[in-house]
C-alpha atoms as a PDB file:
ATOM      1  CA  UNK A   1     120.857  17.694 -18.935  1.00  0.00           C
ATOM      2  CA  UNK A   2     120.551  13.893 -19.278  1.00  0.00           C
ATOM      3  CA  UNK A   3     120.174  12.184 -16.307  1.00  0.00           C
ATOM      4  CA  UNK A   4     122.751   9.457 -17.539  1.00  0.00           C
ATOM      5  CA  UNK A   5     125.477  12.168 -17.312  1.00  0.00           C
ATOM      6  CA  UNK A   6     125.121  11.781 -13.264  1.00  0.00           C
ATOM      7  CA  UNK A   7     126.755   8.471 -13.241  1.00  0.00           C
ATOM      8  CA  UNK A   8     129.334   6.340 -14.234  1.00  0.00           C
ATOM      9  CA  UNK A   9     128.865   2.916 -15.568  1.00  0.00           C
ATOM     10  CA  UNK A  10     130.231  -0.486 -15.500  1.00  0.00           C
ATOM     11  CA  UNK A  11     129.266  -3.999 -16.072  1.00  0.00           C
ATOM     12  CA  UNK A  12     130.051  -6.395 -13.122  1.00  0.00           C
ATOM     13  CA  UNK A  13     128.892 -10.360 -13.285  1.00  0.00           C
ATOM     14  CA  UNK A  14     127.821 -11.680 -10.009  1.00  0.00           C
ATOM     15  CA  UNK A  15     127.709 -15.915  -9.597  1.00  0.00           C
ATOM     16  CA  UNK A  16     123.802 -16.502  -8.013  1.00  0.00           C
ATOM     17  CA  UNK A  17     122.534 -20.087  -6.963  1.00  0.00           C
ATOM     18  CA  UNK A  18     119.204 -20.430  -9.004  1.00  0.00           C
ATOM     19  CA  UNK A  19     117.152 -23.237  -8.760  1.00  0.00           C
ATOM     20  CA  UNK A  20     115.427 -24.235 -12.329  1.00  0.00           C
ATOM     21  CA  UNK A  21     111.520 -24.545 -11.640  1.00  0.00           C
ATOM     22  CA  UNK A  22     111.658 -27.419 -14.068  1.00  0.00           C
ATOM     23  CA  UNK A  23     114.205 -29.935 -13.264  1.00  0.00           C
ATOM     24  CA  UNK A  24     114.513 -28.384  -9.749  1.00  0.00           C
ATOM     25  CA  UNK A  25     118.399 -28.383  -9.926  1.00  0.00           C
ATOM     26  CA  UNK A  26     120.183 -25.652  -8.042  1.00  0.00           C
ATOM     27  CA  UNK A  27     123.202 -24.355  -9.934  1.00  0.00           C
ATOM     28  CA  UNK A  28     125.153 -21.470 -10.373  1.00  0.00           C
ATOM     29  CA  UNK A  29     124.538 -19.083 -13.030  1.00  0.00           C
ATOM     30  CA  UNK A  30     126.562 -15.858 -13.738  1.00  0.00           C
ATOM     31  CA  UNK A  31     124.348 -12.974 -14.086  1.00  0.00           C
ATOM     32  CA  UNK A  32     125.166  -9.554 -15.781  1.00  0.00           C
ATOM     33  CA  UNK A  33     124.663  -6.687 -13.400  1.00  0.00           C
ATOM     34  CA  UNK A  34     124.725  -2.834 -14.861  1.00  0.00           C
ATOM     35  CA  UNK A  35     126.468  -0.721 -11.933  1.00  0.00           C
ATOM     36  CA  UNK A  36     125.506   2.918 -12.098  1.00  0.00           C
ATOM     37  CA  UNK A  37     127.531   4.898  -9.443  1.00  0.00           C
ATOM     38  CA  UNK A  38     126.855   8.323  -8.931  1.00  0.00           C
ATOM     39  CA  UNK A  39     129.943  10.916 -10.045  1.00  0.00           C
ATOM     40  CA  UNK A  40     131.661  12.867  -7.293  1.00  0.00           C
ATOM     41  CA  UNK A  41     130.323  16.303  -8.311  1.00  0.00           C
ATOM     42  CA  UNK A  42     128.181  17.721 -10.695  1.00  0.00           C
ATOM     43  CA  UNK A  43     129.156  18.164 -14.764  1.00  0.00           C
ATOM     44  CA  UNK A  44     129.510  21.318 -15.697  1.00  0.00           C
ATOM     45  CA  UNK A  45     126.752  23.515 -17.838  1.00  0.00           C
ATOM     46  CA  UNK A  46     124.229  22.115 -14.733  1.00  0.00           C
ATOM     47  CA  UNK A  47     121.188  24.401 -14.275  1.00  0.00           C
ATOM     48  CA  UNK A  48     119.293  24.899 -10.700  1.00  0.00           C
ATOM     49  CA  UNK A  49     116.311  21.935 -11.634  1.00  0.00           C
ATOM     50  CA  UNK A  50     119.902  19.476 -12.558  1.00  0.00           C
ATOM     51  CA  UNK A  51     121.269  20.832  -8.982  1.00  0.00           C
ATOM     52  CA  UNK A  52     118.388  19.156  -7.400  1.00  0.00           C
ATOM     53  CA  UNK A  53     118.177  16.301  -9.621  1.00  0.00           C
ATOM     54  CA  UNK A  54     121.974  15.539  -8.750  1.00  0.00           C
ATOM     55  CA  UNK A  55     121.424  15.831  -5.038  1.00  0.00           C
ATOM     56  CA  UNK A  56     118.445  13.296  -5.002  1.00  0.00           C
ATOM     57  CA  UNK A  57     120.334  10.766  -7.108  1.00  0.00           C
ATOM     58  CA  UNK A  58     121.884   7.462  -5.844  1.00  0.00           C
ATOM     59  CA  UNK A  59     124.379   4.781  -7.022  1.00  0.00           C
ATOM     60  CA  UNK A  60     121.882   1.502  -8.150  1.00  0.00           C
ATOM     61  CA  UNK A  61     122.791  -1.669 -10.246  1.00  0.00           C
ATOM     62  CA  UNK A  62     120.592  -3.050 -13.018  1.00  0.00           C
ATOM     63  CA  UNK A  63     120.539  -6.437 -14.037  1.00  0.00           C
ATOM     64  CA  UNK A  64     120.947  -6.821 -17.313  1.00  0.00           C
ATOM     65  CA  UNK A  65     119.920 -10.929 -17.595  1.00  0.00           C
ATOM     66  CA  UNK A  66     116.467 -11.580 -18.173  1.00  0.00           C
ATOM     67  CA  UNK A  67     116.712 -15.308 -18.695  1.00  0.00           C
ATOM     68  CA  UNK A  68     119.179 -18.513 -17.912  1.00  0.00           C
ATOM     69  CA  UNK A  69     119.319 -21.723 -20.133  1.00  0.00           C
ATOM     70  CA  UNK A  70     119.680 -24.711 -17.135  1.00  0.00           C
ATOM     71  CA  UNK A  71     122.505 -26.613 -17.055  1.00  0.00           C
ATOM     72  CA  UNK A  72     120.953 -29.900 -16.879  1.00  0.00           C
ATOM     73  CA  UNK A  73     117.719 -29.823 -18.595  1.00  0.00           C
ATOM     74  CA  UNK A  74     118.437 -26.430 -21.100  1.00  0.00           C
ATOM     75  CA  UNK A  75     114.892 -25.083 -19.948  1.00  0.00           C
ATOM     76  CA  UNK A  76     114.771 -21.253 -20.348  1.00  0.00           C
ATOM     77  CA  UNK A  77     113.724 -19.812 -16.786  1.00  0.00           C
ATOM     78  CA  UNK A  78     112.989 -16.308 -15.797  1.00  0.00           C
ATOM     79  CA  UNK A  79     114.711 -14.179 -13.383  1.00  0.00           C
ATOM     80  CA  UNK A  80     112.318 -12.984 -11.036  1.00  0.00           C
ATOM     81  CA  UNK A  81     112.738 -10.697  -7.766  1.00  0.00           C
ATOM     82  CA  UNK A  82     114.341  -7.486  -7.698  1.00  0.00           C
ATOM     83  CA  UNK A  83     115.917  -5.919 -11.089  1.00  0.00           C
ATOM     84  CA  UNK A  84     117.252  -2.766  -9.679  1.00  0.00           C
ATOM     85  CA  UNK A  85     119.494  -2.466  -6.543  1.00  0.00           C
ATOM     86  CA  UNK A  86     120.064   0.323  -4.548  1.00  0.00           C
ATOM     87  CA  UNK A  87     123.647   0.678  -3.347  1.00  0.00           C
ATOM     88  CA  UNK A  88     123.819   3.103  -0.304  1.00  0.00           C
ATOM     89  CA  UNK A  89     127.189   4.696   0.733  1.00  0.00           C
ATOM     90  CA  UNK A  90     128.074   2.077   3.315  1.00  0.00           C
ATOM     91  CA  UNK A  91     130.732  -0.301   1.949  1.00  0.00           C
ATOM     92  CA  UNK A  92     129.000  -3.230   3.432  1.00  0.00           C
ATOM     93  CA  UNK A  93     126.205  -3.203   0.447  1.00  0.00           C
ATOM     94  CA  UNK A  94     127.906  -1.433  -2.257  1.00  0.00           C
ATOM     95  CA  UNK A  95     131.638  -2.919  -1.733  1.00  0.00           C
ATOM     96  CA  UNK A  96     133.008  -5.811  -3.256  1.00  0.00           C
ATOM     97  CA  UNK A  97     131.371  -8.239  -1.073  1.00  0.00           C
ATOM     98  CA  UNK A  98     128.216  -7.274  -1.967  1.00  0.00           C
ATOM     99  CA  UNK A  99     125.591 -10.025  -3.008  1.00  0.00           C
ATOM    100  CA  UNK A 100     122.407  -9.333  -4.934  1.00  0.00           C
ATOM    101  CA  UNK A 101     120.871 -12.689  -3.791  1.00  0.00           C
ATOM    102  CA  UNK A 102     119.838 -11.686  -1.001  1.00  0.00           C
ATOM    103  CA  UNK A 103     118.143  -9.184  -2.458  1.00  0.00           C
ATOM    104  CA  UNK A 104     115.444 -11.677  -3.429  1.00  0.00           C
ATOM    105  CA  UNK A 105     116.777 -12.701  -6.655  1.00  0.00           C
ATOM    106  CA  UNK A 106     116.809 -16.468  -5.700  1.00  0.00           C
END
């Protein structure tokens, strides 16, 4: 079974400040999050190895933006820090006040 059949998936933007290492203007840019939450229960047809699969996975987001154009000087800039977020089961970091900037993306 494909691991993709665990979860269910949505696109969420989230607004981060970025600073542009060129012009050194801090805006903010929306960025294009993949949200990968993990189904209630497992889909039918499952064997004993998917079982265990199932039970180890987690809900995580995946940002989908690479790069940003700057506002001011249209420089190209790289999104560095942290791609993939893990979202535990506390609604504190996987709610809808959840920021991924201070997950280092800054």
């Amino acid at each position: 079974m494909d691991e993709r059949n665990f979860y269910e998936e949505t696109q969420e933007t989230k607004n981060l400040t970025l600073m542009c290492p060129s012009c050194r203007r801090e805006d903010s840019y929306p960025i294009r999050w993949l949200v990968r939450t993990k189904k209630k229960e497992l889909p039918r047809g499952a064997n004993e190895e998917d079982r265990k699969r199932f039970a180890n996975a987690r809900s995580y987001m995946v940002r989908v933006d690479e790069l940003v154009a700057c506002r001011k000087c249209r420089k190209r800039f790289e999104l560095t820090g942290q791609s993939v977020v893990l979202i535990s089961g506390a609604p504190a970091a996987g709610g809808a006040d959840f920021d991924p900037e201070t997950f280092g993306n800054r």
